[in-house]
C-alpha atoms as a PDB file:
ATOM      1  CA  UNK A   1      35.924  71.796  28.431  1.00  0.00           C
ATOM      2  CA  UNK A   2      38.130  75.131  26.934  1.00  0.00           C
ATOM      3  CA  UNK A   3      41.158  74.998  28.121  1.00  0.00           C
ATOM      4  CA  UNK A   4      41.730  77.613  31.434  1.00  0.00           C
ATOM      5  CA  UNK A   5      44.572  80.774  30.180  1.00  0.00           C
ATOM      6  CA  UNK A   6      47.386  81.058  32.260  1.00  0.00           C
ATOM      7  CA  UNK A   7      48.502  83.377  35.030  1.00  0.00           C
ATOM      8  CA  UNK A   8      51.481  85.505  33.541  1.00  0.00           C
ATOM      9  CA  UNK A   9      54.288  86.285  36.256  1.00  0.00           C
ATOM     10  CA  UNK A  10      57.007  88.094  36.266  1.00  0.00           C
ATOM     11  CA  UNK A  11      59.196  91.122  34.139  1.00  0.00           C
ATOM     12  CA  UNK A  12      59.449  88.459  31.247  1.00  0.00           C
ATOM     13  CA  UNK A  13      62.288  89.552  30.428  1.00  0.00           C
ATOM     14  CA  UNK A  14      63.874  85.870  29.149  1.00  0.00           C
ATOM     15  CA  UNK A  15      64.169  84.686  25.838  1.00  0.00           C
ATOM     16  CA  UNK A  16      61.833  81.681  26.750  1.00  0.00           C
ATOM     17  CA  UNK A  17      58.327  81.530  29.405  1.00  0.00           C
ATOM     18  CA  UNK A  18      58.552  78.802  32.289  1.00  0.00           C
ATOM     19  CA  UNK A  19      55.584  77.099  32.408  1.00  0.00           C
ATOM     20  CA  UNK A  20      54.406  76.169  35.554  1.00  0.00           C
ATOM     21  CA  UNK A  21      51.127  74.220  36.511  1.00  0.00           C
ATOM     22  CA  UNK A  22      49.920  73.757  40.090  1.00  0.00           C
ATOM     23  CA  UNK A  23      47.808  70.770  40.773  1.00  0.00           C
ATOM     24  CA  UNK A  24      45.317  72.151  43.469  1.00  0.00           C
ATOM     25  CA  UNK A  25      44.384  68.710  45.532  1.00  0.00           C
ATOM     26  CA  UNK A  26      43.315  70.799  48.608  1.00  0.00           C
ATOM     27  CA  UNK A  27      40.094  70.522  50.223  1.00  0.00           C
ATOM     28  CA  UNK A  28      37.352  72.975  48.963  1.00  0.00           C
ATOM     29  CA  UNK A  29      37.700  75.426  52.077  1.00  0.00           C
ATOM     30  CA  UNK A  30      41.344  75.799  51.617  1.00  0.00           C
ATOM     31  CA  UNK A  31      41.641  75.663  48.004  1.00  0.00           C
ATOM     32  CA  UNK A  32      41.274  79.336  46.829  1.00  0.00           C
ATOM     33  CA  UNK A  33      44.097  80.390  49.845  1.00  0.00           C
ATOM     34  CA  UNK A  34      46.389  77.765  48.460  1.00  0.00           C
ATOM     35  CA  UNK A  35      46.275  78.673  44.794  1.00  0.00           C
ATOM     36  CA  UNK A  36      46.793  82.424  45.945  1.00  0.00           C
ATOM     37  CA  UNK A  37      49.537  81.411  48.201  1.00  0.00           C
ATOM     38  CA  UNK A  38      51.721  79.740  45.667  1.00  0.00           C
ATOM     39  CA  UNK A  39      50.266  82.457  43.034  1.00  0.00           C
ATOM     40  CA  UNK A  40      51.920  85.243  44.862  1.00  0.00           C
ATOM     41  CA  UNK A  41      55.105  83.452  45.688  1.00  0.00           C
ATOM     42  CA  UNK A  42      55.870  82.582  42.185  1.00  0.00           C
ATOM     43  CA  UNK A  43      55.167  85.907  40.954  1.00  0.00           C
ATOM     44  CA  UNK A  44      57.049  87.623  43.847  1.00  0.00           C
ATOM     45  CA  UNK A  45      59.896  84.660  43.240  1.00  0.00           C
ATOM     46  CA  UNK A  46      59.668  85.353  39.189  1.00  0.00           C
ATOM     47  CA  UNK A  47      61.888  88.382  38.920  1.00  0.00           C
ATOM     48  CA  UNK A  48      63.051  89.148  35.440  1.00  0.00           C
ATOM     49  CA  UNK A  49      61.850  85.932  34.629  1.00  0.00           C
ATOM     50  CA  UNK A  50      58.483  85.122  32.023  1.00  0.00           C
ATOM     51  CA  UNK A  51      56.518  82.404  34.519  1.00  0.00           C
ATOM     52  CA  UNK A  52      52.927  81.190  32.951  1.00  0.00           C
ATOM     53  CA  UNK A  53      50.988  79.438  35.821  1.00  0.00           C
ATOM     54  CA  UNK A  54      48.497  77.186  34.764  1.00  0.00           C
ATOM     55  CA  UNK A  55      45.966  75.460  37.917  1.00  0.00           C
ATOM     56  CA  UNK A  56      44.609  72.099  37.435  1.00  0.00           C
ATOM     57  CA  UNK A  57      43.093  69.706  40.063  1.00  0.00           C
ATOM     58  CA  UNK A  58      42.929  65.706  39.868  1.00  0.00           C
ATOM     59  CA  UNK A  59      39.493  64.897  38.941  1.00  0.00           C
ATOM     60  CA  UNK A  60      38.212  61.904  41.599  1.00  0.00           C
ATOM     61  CA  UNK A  61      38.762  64.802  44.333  1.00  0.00           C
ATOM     62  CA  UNK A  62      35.574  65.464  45.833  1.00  0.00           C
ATOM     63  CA  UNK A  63      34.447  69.384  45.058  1.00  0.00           C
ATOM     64  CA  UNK A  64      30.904  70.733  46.099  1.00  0.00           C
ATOM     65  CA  UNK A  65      28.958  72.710  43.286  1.00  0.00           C
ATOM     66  CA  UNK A  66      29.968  76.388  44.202  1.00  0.00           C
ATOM     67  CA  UNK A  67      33.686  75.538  44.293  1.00  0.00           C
ATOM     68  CA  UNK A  68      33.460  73.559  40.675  1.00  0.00           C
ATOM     69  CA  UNK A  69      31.465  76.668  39.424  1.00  0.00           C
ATOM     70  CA  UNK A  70      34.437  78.748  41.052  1.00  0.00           C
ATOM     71  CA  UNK A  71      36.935  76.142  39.198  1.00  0.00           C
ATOM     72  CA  UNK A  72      35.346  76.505  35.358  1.00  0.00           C
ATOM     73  CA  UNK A  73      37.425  78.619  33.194  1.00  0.00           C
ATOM     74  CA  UNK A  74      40.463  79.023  36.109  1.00  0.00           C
ATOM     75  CA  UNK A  75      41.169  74.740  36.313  1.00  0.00           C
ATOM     76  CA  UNK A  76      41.653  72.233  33.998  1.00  0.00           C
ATOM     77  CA  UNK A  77      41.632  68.566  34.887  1.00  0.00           C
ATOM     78  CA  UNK A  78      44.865  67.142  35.816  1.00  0.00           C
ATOM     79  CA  UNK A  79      44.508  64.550  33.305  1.00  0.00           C
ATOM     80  CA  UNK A  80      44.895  66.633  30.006  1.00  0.00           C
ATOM     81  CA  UNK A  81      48.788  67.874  31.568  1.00  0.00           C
ATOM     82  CA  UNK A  82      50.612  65.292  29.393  1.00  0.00           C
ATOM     83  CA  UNK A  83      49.345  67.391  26.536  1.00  0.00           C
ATOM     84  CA  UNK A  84      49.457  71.068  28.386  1.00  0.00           C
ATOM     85  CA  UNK A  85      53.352  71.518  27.470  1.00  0.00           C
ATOM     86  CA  UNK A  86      54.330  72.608  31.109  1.00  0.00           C
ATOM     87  CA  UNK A  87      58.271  72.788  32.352  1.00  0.00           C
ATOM     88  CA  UNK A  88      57.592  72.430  36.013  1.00  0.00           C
ATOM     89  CA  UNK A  89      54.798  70.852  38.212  1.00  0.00           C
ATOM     90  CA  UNK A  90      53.611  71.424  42.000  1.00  0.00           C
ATOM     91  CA  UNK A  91      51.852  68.966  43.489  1.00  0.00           C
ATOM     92  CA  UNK A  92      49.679  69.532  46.752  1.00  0.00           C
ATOM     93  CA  UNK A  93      48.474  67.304  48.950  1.00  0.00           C
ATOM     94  CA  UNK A  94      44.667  66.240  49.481  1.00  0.00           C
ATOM     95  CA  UNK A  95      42.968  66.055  52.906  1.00  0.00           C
ATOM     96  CA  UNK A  96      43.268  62.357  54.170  1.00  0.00           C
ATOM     97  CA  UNK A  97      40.188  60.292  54.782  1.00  0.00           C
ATOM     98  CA  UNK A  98      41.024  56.805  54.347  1.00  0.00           C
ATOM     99  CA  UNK A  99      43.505  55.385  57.209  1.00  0.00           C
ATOM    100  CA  UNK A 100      46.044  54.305  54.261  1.00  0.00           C
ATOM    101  CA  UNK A 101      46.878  56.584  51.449  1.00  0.00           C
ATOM    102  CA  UNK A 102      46.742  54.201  48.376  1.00  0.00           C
ATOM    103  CA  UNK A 103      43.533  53.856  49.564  1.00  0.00           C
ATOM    104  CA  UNK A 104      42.059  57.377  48.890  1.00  0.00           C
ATOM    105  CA  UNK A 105      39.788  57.565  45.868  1.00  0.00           C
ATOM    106  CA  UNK A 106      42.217  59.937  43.784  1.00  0.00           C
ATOM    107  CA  UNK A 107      44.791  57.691  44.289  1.00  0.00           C
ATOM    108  CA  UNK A 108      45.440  55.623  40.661  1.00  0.00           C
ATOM    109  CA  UNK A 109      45.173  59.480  39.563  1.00  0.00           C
ATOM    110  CA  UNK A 110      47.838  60.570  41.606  1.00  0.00           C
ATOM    111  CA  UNK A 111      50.106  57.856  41.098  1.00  0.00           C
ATOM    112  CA  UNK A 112      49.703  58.418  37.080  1.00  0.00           C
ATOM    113  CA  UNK A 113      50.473  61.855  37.460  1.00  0.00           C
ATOM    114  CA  UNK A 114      53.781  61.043  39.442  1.00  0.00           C
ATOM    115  CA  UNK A 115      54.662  58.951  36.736  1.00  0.00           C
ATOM    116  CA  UNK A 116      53.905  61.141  33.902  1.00  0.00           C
ATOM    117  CA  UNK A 117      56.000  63.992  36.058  1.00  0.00           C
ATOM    118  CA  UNK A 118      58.991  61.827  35.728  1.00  0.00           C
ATOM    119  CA  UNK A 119      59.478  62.066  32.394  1.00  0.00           C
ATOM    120  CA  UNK A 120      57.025  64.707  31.718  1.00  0.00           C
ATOM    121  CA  UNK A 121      58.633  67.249  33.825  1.00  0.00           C
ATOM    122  CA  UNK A 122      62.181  69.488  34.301  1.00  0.00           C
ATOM    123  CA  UNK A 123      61.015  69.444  37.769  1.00  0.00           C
ATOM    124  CA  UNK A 124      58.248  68.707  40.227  1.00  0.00           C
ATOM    125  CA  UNK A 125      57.557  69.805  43.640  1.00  0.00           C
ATOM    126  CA  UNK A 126      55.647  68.139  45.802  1.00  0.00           C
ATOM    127  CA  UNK A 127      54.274  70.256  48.849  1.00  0.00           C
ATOM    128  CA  UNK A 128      53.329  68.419  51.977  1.00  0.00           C
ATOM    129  CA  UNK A 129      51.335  65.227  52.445  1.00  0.00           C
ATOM    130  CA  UNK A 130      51.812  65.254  48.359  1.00  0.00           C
ATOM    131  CA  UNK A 131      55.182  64.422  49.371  1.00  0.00           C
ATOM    132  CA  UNK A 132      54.136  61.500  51.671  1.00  0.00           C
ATOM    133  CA  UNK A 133      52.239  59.804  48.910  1.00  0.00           C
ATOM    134  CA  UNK A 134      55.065  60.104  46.006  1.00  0.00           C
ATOM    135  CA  UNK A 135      57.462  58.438  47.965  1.00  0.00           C
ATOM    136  CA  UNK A 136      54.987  55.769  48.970  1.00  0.00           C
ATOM    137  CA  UNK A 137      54.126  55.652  45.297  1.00  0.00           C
ATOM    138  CA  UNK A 138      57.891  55.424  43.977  1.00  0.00           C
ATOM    139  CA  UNK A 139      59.890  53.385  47.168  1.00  0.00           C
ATOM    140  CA  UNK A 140      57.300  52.024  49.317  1.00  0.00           C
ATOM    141  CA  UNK A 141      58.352  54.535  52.015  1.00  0.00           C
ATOM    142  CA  UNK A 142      55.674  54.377  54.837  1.00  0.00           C
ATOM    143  CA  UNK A 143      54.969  57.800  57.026  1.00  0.00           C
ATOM    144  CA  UNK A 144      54.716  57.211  60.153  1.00  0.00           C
ATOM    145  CA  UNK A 145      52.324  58.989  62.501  1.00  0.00           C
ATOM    146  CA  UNK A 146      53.559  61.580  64.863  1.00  0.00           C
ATOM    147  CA  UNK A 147      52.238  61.479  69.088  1.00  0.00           C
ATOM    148  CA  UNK A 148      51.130  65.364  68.226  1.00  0.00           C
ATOM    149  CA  UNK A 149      50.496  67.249  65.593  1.00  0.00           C
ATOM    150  CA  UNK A 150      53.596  69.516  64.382  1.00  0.00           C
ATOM    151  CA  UNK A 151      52.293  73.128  63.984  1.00  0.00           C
ATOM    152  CA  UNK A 152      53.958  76.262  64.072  1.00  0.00           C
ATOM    153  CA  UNK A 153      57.079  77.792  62.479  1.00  0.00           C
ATOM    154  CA  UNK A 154      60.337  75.983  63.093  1.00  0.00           C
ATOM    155  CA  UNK A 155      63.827  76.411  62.684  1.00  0.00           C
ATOM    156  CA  UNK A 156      65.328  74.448  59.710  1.00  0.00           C
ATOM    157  CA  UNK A 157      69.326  73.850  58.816  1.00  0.00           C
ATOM    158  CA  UNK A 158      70.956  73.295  55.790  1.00  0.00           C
ATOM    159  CA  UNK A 159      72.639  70.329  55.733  1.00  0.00           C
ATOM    160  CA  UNK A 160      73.778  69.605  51.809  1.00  0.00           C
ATOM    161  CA  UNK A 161      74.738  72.295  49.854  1.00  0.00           C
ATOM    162  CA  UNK A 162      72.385  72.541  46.494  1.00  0.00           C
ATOM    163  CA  UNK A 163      71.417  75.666  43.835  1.00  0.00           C
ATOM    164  CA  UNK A 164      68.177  75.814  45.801  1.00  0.00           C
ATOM    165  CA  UNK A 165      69.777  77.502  48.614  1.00  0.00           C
ATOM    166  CA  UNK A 166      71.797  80.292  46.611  1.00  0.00           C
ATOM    167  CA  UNK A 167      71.524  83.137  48.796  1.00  0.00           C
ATOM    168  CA  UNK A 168      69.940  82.060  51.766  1.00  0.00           C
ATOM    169  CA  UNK A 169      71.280  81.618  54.995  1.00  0.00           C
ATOM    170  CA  UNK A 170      71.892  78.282  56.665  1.00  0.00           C
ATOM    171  CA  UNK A 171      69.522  78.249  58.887  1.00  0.00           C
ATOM    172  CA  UNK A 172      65.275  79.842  57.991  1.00  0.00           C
ATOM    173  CA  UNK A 173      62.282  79.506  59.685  1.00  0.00           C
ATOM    174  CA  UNK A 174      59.579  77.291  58.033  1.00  0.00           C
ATOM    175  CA  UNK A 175      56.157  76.853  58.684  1.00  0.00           C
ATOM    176  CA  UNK A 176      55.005  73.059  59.590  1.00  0.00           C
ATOM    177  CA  UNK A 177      51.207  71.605  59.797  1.00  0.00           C
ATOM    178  CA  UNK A 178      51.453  67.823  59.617  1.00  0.00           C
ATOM    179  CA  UNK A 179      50.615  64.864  61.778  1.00  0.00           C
ATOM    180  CA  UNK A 180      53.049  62.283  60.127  1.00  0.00           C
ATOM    181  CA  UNK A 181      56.563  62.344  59.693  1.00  0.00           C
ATOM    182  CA  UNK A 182      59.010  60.418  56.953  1.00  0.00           C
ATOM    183  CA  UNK A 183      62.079  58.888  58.533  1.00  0.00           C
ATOM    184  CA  UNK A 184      65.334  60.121  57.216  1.00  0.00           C
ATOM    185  CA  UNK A 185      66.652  56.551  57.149  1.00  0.00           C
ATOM    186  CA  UNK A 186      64.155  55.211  55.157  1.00  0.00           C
ATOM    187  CA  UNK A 187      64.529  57.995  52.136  1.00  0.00           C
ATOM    188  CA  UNK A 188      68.476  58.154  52.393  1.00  0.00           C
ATOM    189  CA  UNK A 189      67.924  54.098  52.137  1.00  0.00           C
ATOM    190  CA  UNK A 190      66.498  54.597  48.997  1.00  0.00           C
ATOM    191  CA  UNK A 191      68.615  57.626  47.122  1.00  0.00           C
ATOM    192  CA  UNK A 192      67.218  60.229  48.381  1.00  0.00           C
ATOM    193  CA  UNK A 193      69.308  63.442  49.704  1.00  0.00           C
ATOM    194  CA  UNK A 194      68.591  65.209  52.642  1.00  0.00           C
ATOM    195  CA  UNK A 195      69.086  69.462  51.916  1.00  0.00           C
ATOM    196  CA  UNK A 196      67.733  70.360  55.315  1.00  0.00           C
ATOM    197  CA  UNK A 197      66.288  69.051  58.678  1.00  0.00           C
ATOM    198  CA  UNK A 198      64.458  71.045  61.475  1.00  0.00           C
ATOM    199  CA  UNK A 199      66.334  71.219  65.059  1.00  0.00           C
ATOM    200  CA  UNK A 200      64.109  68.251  66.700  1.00  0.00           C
ATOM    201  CA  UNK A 201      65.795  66.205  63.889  1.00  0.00           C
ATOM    202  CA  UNK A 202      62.633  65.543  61.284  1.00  0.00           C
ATOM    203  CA  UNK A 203      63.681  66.433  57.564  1.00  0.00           C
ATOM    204  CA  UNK A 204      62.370  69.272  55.974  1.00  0.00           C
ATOM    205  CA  UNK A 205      63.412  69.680  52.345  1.00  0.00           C
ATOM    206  CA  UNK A 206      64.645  66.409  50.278  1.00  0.00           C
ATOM    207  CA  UNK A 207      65.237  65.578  46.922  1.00  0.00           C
ATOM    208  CA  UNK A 208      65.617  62.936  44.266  1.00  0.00           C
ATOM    209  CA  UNK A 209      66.944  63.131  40.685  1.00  0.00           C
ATOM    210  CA  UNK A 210      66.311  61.231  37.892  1.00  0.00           C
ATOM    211  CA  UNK A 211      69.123  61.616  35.176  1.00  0.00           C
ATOM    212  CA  UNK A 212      68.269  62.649  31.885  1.00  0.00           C
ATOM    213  CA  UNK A 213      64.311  62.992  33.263  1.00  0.00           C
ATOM    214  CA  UNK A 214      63.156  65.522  36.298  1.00  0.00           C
ATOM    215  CA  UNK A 215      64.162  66.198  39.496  1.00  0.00           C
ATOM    216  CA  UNK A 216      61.706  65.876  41.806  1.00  0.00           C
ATOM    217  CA  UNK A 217      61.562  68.290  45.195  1.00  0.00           C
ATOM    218  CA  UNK A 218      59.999  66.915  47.881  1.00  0.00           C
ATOM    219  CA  UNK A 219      58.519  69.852  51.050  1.00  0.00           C
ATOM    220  CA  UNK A 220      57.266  68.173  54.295  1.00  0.00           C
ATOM    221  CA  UNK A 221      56.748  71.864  55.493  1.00  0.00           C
ATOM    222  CA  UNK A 222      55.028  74.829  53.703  1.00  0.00           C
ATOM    223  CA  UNK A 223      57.026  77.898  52.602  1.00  0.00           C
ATOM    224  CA  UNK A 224      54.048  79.253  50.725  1.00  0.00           C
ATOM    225  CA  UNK A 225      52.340  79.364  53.917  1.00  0.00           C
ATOM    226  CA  UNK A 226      50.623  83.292  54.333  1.00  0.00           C
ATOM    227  CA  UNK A 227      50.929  85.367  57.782  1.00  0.00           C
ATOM    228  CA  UNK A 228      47.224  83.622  58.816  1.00  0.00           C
ATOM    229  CA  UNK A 229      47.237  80.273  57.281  1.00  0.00           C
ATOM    230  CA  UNK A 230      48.263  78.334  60.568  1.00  0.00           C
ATOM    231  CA  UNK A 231      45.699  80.755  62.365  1.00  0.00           C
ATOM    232  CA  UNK A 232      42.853  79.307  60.383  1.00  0.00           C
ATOM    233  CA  UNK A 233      44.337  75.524  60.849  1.00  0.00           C
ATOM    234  CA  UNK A 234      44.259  76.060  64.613  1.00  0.00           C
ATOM    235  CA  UNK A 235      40.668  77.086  64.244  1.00  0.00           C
ATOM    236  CA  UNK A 236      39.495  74.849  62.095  1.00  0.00           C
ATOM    237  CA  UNK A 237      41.225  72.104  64.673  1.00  0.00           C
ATOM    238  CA  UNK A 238      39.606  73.945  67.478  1.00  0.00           C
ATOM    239  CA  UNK A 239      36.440  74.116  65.959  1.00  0.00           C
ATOM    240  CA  UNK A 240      36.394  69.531  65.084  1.00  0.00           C
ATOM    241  CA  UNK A 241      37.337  69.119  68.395  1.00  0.00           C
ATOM    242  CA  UNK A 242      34.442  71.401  70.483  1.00  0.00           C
ATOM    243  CA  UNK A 243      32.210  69.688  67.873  1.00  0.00           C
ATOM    244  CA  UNK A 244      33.175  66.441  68.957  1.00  0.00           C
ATOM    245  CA  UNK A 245      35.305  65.229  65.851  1.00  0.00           C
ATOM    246  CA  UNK A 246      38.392  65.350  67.855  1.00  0.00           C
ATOM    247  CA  UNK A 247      39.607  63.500  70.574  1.00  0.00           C
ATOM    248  CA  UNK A 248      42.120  65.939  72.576  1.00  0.00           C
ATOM    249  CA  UNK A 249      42.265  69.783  72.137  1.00  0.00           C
ATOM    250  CA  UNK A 250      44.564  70.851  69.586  1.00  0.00           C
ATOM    251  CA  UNK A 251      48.118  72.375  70.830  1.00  0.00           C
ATOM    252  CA  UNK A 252      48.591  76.002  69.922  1.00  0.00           C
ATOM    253  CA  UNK A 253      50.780  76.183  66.760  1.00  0.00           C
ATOM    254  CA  UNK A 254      54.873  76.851  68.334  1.00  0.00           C
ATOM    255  CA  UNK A 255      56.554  79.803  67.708  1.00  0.00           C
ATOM    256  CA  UNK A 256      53.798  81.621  65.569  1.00  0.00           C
ATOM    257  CA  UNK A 257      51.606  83.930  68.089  1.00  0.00           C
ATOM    258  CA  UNK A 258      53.046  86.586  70.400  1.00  0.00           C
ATOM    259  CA  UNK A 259      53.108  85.270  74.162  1.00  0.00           C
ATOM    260  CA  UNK A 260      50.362  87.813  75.471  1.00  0.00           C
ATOM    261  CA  UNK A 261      48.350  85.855  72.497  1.00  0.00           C
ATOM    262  CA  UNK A 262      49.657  82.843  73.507  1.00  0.00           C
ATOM    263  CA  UNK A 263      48.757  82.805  76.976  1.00  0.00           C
ATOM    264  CA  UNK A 264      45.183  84.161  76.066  1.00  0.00           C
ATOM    265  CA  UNK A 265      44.656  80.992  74.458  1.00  0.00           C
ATOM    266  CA  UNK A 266      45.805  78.851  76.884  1.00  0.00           C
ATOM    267  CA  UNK A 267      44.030  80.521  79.530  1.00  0.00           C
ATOM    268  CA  UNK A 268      40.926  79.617  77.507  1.00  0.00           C
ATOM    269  CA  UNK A 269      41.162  76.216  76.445  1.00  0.00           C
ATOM    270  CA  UNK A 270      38.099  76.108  74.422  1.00  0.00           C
ATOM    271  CA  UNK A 271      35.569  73.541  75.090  1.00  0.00           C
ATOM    272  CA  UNK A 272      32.085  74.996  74.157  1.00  0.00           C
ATOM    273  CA  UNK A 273      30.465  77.268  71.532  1.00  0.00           C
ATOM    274  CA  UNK A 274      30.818  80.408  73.412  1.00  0.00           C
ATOM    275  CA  UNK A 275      34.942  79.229  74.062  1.00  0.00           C
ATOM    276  CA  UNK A 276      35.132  78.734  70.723  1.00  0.00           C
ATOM    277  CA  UNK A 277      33.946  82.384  69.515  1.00  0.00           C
ATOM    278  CA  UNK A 278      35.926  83.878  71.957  1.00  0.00           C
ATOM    279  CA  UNK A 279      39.118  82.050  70.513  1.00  0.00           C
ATOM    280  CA  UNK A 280      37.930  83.044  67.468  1.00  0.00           C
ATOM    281  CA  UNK A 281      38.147  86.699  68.277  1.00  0.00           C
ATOM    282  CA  UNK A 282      41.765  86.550  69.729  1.00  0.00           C
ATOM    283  CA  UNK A 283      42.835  84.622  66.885  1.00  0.00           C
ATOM    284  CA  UNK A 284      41.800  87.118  64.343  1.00  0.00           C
ATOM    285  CA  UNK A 285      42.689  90.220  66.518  1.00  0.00           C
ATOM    286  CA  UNK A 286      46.365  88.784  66.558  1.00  0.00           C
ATOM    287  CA  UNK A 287      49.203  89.917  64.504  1.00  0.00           C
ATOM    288  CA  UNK A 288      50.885  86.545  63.772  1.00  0.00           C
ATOM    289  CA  UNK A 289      55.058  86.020  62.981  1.00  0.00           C
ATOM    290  CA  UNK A 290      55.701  85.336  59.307  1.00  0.00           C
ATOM    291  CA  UNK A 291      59.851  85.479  59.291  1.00  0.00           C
ATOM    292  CA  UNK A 292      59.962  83.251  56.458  1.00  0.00           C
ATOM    293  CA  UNK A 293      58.308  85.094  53.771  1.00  0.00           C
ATOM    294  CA  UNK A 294      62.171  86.358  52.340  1.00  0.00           C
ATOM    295  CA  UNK A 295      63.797  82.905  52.565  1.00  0.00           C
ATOM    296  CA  UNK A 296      60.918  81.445  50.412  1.00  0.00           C
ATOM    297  CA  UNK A 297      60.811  83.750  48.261  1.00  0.00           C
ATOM    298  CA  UNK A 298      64.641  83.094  47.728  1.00  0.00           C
ATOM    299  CA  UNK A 299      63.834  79.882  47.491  1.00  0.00           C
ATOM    300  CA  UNK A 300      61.421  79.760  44.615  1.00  0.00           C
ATOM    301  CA  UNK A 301      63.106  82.365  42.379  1.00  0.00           C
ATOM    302  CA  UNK A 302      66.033  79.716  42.931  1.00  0.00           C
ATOM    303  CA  UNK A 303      64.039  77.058  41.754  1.00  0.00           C
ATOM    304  CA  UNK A 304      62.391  78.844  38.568  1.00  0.00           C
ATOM    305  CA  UNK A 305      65.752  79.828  37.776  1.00  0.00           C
ATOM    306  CA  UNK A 306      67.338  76.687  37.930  1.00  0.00           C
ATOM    307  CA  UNK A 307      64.250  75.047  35.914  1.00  0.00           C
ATOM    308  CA  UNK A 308      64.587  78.003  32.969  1.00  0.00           C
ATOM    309  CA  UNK A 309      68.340  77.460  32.579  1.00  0.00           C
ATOM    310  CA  UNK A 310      67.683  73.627  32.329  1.00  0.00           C
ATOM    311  CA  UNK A 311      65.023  74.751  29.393  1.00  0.00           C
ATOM    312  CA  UNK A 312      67.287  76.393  27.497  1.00  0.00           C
ATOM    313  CA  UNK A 313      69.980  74.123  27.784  1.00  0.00           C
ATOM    314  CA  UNK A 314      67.295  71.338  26.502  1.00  0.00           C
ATOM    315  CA  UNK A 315      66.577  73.932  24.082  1.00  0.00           C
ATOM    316  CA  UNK A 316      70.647  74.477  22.518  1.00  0.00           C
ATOM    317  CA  UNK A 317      70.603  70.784  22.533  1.00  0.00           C
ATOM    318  CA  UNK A 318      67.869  69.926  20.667  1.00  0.00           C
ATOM    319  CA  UNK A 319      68.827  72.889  17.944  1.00  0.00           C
ATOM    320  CA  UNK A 320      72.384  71.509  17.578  1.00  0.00           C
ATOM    321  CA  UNK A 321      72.453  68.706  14.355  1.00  0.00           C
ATOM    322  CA  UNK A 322      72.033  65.250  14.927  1.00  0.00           C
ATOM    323  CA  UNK A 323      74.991  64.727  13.060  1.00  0.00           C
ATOM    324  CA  UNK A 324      77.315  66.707  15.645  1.00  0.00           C
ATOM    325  CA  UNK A 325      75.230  65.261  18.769  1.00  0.00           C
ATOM    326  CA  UNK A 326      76.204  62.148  17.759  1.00  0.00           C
ATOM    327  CA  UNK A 327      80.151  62.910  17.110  1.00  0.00           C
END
């Protein structure tokens, strides 16, 4: 297979490109809004910066024929990445189907990759239930299923101070669609560090570093999130459950639609066909919140930044003589 060109981001205005790749694990309905969501926030995060995005996907994730023909010449298989010369990695996560993650069919992939990333990486971020299976992978560390899902956009506070949050305030709305949760005693029992935590006390952003290797980001929420995505989750949630694959209606996401929107929806309560196109209708006819588009944004460019000025610092090192490293 030819290897896919990258996405060029960015007024390329430093000495040296970042190259990023994004391993695209999502489900084949969500895939192409995923890869355009992080897409435009790294080239709206990029600045002055040169950022090359590569996409890749793990290869033992299940893809139907029109999305694979959609896939050649864009994606290249995750497995050829120890070769692809890449700075920085984002992993997503893959839509569950086994009640365990280790057993999901891409998971000796995954676990590779996490293990290449270490070494293999100045950083890696891993976006949502990707973060849930790296630090199962890693430390053993369990999620732990939640009474309801968590959807909607939430408050979340700073809590360590870290280059990631230059220029943002303390407190930034994030969007959250998950239905387990990592407990903050668990990761901080095992070296990880808390940077923030939403106000019904569930961590949001954490981190671990590996000296001399990467540091590796970990995002139980999802800043890349665009104005509709939680819209379409609700939905598709909606639409499992009148079809029977659900076993209680789905709450409406918090603190996303306007109340008059809202209330329309919970008026309705959808439990048939014709419910369901009539939610459909409100859904799409509403103008949904998106206060967190700035803070990611800031958030990103913060993180590009801080993995360019750890390549060129890589880079001074490795042109200084062996000689005078050594001295």
């Amino acid at each position: 297979m030819s290897r896919a060109e990258p996405f060029l981001l960015g007024g390329g205005r430093n000495r040296q490109a970042v190259h990023v790749a994004l391993v695209n694990n999502m489900p084949d309905a969500a895939m192409r809004a995923t890869e355009l969501q992080f897409a435009r926030l790294l080239k709206a995060a990029a600045g002055a910066l040169d950022v090359r995005l590569r996409l890749f996907s793990l290869g033992t994730i299940p893809r139907g024929e029109d999305t694979r023909a959609r896939m050649a010449g864009f994606y290249d298989d995750a497995a050829s990445l120890p070769s692809a010369k890449i700075d920085a990695l984002i992993i997503t996560g893959a839509e569950p189907v086994a009640p365990d993650l280790r057993q999901e069919q891409y998971w000796p992939e995954l676990t590779k990759l996490i293990d290449w990333a270490r070494a293999g990486t100045i950083s890696t971020l891993f976006s949502g239930l990707a973060a849930h299976s790296a630090v199962l992978h890693l430390d053993a560390i369990a999620h732990r299923p939640l009474r309801q899902k968590l959807s909607g956009i939430y408050d979340s506070s700073r809590v360590a101070d870290d280059p990631l949050f230059f220029g943002t305030r303390a407190a930034v709305p994030v969007p959250h669609s998950r239905k387990t949760d990592i407990a903050e005693s668990d990761l901080v029992g095992r070296g990880y560090r808390v940077l923030s935590r939403l106000s019904n006390g569930q961590v949001d952003i954490f981190t671990r570093d590996f000296p001399g290797q990467s540091r590796f980001i970990f995002f139980q929420g999802h800043p890349e999130y665009d104005p509709g995505t939680l819209g379409r989750e609700y939905l598709r949630d909606v639409t499992r459950f009148v079809c029977g694959e659900g076993a209680e209606s789905p709450a409406i996401p918090e603190n996303y639609f306007d109340r008059a929107t809202e209330d329309r929806l919970f008026e309705l309560r959808p439990r048939n066909q014709a419910d369901l196109a009539r939610c459909q209708e409100i859904v799409t006819d509403a103008l949904p919140r998106q206060a967190w588009r700035a803070n990611s944004v800031k958030l990103f460019g913060n993180w590009l930044t801080m993995v360019a000025a750890a390549k060129a610092r890589r880079a001074n090192w490795r042109a200084v003589p062996a000689r005078r490293r050594a001295s």
